[in-house]
PDB file of N, CA and C in Angstrom:
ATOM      1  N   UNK A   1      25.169 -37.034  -9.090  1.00  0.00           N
ATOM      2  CA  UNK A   1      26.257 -36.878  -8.124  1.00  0.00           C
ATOM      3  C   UNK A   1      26.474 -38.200  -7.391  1.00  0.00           C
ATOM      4  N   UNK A   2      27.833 -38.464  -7.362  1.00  0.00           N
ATOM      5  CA  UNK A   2      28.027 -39.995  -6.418  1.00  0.00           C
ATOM      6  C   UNK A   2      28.151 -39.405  -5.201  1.00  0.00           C
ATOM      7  N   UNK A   3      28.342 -40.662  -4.228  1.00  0.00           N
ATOM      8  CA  UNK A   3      28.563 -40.550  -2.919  1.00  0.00           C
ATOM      9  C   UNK A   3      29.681 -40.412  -2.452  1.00  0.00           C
ATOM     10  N   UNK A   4      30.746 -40.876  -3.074  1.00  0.00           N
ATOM     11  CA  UNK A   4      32.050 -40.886  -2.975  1.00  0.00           C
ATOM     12  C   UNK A   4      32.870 -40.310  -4.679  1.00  0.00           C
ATOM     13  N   UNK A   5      33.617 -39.716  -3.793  1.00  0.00           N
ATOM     14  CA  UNK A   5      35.325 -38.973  -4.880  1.00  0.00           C
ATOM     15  C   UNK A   5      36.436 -39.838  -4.136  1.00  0.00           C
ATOM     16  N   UNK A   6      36.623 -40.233  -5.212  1.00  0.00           N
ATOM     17  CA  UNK A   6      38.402 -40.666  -5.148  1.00  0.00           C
ATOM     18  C   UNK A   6      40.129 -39.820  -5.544  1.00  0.00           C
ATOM     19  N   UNK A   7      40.706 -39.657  -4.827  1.00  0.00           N
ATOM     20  CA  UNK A   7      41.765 -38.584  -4.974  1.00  0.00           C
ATOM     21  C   UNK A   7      41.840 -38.680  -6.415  1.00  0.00           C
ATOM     22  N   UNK A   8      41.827 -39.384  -7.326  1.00  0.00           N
ATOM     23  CA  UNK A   8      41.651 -39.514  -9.053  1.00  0.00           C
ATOM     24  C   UNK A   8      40.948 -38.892  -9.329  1.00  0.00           C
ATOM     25  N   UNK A   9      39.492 -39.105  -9.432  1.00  0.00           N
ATOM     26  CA  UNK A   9      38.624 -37.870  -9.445  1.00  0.00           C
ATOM     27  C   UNK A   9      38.792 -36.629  -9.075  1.00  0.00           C
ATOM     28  N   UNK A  10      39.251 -36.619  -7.578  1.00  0.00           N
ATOM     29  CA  UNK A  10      39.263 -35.336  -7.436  1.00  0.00           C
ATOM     30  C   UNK A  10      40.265 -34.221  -8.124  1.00  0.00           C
ATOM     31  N   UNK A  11      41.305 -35.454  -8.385  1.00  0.00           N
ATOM     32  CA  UNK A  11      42.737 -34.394  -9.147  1.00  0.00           C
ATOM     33  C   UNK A  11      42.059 -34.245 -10.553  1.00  0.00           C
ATOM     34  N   UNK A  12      41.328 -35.033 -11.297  1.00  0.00           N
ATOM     35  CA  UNK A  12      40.692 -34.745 -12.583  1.00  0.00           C
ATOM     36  C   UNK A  12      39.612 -33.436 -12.550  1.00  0.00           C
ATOM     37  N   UNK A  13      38.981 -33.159 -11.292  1.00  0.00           N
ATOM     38  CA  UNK A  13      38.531 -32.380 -10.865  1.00  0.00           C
ATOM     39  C   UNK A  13      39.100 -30.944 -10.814  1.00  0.00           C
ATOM     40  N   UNK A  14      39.841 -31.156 -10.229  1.00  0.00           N
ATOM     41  CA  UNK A  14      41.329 -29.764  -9.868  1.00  0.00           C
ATOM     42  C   UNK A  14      41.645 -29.724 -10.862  1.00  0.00           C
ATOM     43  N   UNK A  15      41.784 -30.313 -11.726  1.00  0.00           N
ATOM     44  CA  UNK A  15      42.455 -29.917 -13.552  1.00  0.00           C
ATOM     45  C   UNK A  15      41.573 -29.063 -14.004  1.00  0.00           C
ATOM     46  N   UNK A  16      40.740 -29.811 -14.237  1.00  0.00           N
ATOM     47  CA  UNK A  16      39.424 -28.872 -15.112  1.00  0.00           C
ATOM     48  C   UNK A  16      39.439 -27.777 -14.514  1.00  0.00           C
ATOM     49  N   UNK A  17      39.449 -28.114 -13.255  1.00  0.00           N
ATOM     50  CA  UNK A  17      39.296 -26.272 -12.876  1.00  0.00           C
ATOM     51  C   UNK A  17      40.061 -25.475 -12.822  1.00  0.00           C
ATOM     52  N   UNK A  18      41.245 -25.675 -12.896  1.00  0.00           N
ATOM     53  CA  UNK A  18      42.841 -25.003 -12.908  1.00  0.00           C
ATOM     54  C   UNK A  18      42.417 -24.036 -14.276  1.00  0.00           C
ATOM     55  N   UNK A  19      42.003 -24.071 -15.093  1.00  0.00           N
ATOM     56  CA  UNK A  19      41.599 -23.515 -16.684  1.00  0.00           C
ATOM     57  C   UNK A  19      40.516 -22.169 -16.279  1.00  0.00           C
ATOM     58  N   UNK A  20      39.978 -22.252 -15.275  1.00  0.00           N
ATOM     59  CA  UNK A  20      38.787 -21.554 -14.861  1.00  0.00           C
ATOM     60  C   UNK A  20      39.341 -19.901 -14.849  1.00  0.00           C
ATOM     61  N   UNK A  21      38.403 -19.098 -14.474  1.00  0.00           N
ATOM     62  CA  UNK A  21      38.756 -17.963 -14.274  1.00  0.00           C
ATOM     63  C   UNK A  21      38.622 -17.907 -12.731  1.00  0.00           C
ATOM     64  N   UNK A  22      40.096 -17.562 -12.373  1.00  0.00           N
ATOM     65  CA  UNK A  22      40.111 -17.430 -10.388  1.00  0.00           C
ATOM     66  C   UNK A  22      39.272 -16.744 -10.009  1.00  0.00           C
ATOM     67  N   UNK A  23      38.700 -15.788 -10.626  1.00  0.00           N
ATOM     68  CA  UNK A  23      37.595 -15.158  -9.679  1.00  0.00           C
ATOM     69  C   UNK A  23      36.653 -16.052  -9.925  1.00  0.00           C
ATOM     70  N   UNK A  24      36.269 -16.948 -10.240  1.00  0.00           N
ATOM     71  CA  UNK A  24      35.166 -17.717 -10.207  1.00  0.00           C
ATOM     72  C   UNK A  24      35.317 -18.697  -9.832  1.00  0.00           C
ATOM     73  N   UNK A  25      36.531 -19.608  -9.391  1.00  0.00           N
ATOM     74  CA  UNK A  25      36.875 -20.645  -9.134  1.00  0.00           C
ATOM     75  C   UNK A  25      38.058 -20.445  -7.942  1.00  0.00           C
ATOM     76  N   UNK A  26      37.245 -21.302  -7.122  1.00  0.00           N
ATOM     77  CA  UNK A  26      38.085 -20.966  -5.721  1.00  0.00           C
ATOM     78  C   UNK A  26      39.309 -22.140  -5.993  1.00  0.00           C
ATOM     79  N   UNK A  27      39.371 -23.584  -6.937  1.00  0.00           N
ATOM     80  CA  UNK A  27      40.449 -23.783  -7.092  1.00  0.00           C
ATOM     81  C   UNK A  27      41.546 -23.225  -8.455  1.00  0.00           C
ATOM     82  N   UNK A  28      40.897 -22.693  -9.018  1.00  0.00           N
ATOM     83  CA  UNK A  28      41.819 -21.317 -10.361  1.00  0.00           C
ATOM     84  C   UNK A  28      42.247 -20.651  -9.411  1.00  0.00           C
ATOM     85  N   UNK A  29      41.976 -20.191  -8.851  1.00  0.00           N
ATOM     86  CA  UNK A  29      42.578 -19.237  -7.879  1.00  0.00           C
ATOM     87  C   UNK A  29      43.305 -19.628  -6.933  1.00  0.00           C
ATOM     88  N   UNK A  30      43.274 -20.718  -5.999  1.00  0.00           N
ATOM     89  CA  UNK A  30      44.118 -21.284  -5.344  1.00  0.00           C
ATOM     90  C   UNK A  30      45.659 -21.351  -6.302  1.00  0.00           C
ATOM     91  N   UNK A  31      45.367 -21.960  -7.006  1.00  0.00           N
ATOM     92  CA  UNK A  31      46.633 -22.502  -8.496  1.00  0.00           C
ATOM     93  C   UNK A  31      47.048 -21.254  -9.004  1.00  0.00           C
ATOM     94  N   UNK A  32      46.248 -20.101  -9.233  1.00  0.00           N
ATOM     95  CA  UNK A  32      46.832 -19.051  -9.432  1.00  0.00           C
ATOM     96  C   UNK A  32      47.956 -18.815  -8.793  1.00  0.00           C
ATOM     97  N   UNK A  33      47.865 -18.519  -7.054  1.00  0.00           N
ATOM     98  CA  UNK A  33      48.663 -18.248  -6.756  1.00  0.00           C
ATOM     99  C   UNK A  33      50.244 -18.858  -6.215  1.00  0.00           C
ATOM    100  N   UNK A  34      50.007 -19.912  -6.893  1.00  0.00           N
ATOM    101  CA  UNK A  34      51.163 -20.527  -6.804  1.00  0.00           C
ATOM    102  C   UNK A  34      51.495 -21.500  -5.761  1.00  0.00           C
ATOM    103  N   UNK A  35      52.482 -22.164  -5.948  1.00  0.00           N
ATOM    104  CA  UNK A  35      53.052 -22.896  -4.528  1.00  0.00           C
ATOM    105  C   UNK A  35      53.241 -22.536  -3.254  1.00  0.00           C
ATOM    106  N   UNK A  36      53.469 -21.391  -3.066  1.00  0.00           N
ATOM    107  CA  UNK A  36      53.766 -21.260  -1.238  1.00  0.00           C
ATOM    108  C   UNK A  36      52.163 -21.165  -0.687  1.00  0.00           C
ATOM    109  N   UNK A  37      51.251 -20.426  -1.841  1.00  0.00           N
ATOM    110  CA  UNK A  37      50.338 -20.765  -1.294  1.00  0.00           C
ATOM    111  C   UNK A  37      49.678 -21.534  -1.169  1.00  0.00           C
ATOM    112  N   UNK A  38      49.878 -22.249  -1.800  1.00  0.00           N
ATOM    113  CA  UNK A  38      48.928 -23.781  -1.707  1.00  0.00           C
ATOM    114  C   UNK A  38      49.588 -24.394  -0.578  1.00  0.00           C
ATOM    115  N   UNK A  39      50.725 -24.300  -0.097  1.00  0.00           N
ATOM    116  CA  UNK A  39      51.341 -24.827   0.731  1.00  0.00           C
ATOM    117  C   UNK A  39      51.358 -24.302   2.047  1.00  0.00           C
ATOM    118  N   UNK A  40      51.210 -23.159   2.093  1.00  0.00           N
ATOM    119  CA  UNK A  40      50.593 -22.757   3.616  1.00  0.00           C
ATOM    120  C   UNK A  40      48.907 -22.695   3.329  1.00  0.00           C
ATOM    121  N   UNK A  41      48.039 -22.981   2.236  1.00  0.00           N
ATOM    122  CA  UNK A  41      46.681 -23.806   2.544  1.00  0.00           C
ATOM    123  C   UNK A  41      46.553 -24.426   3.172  1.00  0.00           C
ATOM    124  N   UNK A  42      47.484 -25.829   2.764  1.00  0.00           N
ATOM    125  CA  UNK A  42      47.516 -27.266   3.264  1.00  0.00           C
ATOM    126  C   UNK A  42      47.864 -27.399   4.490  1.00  0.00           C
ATOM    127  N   UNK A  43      48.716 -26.561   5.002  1.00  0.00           N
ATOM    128  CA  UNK A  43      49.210 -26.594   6.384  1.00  0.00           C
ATOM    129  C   UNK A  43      48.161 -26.151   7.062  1.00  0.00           C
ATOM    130  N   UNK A  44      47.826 -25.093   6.830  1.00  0.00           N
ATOM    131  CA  UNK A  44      46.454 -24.644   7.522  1.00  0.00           C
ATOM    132  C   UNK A  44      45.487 -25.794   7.887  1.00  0.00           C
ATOM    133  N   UNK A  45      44.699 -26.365   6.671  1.00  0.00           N
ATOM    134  CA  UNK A  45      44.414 -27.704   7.037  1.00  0.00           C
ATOM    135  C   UNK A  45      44.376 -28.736   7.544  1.00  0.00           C
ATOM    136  N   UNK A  46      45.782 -28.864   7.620  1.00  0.00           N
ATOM    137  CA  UNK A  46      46.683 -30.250   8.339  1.00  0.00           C
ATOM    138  C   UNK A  46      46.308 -29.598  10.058  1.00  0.00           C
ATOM    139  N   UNK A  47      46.569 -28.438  10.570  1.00  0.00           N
ATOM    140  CA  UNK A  47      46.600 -28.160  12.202  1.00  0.00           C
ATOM    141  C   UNK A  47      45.332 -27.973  12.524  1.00  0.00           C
ATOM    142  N   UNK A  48      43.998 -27.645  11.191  1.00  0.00           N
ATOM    143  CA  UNK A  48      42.990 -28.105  11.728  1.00  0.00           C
ATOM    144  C   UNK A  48      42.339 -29.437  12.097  1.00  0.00           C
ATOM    145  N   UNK A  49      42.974 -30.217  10.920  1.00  0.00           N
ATOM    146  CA  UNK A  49      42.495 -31.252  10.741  1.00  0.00           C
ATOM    147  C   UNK A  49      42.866 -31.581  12.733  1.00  0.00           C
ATOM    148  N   UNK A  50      43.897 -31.916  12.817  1.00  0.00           N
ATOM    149  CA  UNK A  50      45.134 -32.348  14.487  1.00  0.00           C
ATOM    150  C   UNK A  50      43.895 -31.914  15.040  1.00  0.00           C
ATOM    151  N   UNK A  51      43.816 -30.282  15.430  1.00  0.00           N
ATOM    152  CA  UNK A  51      43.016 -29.898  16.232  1.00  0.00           C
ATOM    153  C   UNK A  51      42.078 -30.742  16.301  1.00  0.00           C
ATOM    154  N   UNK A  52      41.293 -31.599  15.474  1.00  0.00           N
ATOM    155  CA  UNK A  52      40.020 -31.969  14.849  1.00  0.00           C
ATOM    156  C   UNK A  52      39.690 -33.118  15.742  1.00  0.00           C
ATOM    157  N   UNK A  53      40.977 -33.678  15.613  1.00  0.00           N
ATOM    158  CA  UNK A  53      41.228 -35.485  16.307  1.00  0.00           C
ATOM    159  C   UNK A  53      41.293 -35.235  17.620  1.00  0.00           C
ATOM    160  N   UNK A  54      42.296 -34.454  18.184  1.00  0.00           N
ATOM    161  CA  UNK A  54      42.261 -34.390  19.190  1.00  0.00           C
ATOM    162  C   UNK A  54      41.266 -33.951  20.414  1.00  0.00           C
ATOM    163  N   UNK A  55      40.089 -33.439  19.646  1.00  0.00           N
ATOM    164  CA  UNK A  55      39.124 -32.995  20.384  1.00  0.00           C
ATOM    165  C   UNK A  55      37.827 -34.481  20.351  1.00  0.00           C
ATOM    166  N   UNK A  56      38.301 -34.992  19.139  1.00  0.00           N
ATOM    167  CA  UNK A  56      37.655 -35.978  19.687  1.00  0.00           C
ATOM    168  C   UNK A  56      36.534 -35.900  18.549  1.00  0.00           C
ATOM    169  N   UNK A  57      36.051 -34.786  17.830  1.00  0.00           N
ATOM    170  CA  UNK A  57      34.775 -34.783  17.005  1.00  0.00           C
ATOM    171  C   UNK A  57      34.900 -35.404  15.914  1.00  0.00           C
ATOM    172  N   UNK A  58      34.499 -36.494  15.672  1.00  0.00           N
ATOM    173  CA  UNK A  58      34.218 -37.340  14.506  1.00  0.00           C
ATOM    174  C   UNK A  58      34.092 -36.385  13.550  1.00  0.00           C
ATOM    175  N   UNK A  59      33.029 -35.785  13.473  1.00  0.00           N
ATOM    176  CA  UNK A  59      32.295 -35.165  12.101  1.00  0.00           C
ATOM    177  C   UNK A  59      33.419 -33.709  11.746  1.00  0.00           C
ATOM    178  N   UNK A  60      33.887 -33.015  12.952  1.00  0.00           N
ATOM    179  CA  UNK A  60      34.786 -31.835  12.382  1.00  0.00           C
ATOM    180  C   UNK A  60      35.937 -32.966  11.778  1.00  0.00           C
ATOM    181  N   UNK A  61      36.672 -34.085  12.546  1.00  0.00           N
ATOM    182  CA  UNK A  61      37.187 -35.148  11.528  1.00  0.00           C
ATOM    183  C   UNK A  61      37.495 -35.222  10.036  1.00  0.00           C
ATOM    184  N   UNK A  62      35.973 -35.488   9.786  1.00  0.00           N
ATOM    185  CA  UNK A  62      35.675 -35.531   8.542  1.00  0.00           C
ATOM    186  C   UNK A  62      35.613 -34.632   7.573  1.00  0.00           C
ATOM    187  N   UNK A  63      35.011 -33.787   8.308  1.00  0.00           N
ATOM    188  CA  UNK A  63      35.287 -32.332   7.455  1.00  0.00           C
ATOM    189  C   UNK A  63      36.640 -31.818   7.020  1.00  0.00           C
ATOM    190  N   UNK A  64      37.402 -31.942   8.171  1.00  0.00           N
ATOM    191  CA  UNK A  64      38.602 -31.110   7.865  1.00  0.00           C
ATOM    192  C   UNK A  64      39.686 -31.993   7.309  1.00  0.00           C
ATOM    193  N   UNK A  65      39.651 -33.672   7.775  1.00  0.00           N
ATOM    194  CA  UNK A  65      40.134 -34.260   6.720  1.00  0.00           C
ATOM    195  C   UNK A  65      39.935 -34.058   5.099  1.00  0.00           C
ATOM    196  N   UNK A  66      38.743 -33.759   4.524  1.00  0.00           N
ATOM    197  CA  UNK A  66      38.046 -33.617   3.682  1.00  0.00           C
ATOM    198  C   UNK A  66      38.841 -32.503   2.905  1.00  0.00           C
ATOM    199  N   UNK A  67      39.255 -31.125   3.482  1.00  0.00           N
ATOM    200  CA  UNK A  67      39.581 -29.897   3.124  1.00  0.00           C
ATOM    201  C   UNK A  67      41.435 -30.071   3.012  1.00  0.00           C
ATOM    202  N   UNK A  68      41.358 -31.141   3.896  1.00  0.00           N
ATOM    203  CA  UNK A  68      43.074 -31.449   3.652  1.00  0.00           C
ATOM    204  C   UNK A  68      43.697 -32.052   2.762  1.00  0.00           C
ATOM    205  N   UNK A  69      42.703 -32.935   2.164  1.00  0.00           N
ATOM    206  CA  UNK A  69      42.989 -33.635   1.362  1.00  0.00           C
ATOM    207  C   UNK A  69      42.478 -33.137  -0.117  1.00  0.00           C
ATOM    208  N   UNK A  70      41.829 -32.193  -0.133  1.00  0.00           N
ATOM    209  CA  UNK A  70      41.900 -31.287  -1.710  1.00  0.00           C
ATOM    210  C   UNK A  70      42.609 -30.220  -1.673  1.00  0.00           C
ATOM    211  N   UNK A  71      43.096 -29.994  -0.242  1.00  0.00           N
ATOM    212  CA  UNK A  71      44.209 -28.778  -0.719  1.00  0.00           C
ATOM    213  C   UNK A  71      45.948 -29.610  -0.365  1.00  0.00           C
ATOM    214  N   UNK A  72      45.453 -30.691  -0.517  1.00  0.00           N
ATOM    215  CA  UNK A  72      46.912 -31.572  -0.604  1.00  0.00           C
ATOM    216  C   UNK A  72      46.591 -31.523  -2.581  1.00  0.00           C
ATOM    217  N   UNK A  73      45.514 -32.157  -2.811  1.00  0.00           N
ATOM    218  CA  UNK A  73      45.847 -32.553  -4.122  1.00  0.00           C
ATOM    219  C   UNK A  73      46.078 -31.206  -5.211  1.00  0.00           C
ATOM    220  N   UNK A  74      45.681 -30.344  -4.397  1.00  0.00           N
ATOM    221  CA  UNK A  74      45.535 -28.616  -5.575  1.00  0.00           C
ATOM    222  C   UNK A  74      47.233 -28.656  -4.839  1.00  0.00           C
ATOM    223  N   UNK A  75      47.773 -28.792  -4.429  1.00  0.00           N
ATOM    224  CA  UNK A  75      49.610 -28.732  -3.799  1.00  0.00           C
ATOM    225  C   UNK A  75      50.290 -29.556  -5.104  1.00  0.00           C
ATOM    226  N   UNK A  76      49.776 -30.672  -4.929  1.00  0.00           N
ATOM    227  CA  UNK A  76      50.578 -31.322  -6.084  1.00  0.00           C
ATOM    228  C   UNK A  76      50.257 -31.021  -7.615  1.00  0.00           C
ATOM    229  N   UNK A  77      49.135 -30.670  -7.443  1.00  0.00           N
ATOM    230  CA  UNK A  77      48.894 -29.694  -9.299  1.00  0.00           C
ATOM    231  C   UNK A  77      49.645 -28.517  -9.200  1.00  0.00           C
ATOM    232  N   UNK A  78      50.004 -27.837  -8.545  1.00  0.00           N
ATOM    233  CA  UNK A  78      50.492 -26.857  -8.370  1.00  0.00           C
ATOM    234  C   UNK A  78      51.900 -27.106  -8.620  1.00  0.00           C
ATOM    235  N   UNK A  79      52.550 -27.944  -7.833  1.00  0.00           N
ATOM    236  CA  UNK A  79      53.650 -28.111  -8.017  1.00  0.00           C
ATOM    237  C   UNK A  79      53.882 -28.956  -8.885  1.00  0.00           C
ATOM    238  N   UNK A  80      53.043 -29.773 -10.174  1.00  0.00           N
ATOM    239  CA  UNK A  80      53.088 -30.392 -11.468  1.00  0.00           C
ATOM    240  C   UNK A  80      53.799 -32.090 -10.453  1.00  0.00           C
ATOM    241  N   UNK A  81      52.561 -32.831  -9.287  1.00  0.00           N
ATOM    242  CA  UNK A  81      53.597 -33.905  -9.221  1.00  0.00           C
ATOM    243  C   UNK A  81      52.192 -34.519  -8.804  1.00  0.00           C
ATOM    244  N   UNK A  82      52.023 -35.453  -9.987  1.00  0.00           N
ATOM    245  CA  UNK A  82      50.889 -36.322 -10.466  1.00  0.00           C
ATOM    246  C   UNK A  82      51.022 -37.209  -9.338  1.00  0.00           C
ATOM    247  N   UNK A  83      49.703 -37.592  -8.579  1.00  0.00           N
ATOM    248  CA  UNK A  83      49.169 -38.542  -7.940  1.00  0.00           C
ATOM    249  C   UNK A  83      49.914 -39.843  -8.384  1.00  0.00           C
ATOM    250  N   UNK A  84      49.923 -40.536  -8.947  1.00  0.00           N
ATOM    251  CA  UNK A  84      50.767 -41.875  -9.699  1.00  0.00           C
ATOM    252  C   UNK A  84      52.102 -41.746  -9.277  1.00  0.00           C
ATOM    253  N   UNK A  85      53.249 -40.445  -8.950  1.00  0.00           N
ATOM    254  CA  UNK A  85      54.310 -40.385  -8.641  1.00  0.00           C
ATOM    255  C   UNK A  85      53.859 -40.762  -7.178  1.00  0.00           C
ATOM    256  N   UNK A  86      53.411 -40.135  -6.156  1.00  0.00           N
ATOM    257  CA  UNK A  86      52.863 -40.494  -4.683  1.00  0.00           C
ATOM    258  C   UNK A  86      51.963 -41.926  -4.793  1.00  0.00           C
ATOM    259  N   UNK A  87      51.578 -42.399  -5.149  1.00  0.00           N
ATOM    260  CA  UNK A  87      50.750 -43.927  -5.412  1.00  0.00           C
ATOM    261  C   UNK A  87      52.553 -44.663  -5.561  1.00  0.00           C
ATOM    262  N   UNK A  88      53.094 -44.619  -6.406  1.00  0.00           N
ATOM    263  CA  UNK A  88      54.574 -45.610  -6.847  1.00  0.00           C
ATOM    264  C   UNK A  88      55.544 -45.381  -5.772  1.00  0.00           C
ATOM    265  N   UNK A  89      55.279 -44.208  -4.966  1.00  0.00           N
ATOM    266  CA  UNK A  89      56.352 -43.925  -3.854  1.00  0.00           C
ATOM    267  C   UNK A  89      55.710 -44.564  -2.647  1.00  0.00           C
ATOM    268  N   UNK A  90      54.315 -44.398  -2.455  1.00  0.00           N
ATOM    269  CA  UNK A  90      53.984 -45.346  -1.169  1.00  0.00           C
ATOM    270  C   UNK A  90      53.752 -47.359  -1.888  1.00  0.00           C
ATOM    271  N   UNK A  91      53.625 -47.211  -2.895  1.00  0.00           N
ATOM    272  CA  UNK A  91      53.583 -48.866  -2.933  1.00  0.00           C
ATOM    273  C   UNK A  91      55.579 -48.763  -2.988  1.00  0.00           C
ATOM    274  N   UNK A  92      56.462 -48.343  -3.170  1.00  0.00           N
ATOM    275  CA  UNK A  92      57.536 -48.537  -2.885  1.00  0.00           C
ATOM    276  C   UNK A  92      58.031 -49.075  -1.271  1.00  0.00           C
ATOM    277  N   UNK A  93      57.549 -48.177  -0.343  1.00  0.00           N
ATOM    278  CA  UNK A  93      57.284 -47.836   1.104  1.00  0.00           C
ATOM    279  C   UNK A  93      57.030 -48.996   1.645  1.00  0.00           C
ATOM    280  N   UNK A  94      55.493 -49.351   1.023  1.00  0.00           N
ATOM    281  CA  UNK A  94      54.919 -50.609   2.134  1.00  0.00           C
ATOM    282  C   UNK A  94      55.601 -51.697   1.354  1.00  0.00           C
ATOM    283  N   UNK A  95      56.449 -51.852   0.827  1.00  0.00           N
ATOM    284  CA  UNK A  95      57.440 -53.379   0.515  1.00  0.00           C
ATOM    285  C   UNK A  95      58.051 -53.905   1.881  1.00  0.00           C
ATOM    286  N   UNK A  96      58.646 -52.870   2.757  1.00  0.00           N
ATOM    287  CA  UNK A  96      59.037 -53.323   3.713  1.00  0.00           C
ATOM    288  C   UNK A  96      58.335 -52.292   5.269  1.00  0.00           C
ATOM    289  N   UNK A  97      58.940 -53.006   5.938  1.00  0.00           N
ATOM    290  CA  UNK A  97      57.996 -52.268   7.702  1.00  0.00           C
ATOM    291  C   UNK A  97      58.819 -50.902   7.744  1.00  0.00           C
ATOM    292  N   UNK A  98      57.667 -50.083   7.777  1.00  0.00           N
ATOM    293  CA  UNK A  98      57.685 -49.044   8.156  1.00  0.00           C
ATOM    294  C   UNK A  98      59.267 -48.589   8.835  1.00  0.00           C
ATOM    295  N   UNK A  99      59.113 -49.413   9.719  1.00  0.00           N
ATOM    296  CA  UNK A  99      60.501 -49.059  10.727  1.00  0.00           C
ATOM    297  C   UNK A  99      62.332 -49.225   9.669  1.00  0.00           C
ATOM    298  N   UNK A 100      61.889 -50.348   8.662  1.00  0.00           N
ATOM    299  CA  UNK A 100      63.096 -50.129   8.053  1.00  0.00           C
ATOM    300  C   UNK A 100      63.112 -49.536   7.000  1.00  0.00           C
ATOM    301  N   UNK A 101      61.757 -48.626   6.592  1.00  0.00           N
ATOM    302  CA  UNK A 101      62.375 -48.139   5.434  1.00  0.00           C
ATOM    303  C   UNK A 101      62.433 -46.372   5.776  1.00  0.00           C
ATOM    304  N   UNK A 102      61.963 -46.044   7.408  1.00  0.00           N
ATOM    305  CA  UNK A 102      62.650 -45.094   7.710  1.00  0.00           C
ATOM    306  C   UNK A 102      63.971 -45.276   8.158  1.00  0.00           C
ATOM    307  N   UNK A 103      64.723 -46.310   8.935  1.00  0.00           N
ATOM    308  CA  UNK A 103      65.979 -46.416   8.888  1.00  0.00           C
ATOM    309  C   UNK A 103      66.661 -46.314   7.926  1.00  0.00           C
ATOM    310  N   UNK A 104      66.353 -46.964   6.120  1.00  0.00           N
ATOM    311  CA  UNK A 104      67.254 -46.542   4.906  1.00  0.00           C
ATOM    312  C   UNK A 104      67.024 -44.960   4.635  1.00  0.00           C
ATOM    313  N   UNK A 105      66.108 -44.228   5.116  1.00  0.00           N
ATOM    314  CA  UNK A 105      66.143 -42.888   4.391  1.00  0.00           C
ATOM    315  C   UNK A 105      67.225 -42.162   5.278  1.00  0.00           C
ATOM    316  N   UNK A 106      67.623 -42.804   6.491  1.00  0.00           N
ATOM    317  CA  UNK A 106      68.518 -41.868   7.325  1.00  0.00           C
ATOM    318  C   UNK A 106      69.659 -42.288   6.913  1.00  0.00           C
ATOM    319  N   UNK A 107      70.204 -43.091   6.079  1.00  0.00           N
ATOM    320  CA  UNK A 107      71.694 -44.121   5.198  1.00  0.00           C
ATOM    321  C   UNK A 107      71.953 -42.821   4.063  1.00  0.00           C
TER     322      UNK A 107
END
């Protein structure tokens, strides 16, 4: 076992297991049920994660960053939109400052 997963890994991870039988696999089963649920997962996640920061605890931090970020990547298996599409859309992004390339999305 390494010390570190990389969202690559981990989506190679979420594949393999997408094949699983959902009752045995808490991400088969996530993917089972489709997109809205994976998507109110992630949300779930995301207001813990907030909660997380705002209290200040490093380690719940980490944790719940942790849980946000594999039920972000079981979101995009779900919805069939490969990591490499989000990697080419943020190296698109940081070409220019932040501030103007939310001003072109409002054009």
């Amino acid at each position: 076992m390494t010390d570190r997963i990389d969202l690559d890994e981990l989506a190679r991870i979420i594949a393999r297991r997408a094949g699983e039988d959902p009752k045995d696999s808490y991400t088969a089963s996530l993917l089972s049920r489709g997109v809205p649920h994976a998507a109110k997962k992630l949300g779930e996640e995301a207001v813990e994660t907030a909660i997380a920061a705002v209290s200040g605890d490093r380690e719940a931090v980490t944790a719940e960053t942790a849980d946000l970020l594999y039920h972000l990547v079981v979101l995009l298996a779900a919805a069939k939109v490969p990591l490499e599409d989000v990697y080419a859309e943020l190296a698109r992004r940081t070409v220019q400052s932040g501030h103007a390339e939310k001003a072109a999305r409002k054009s």
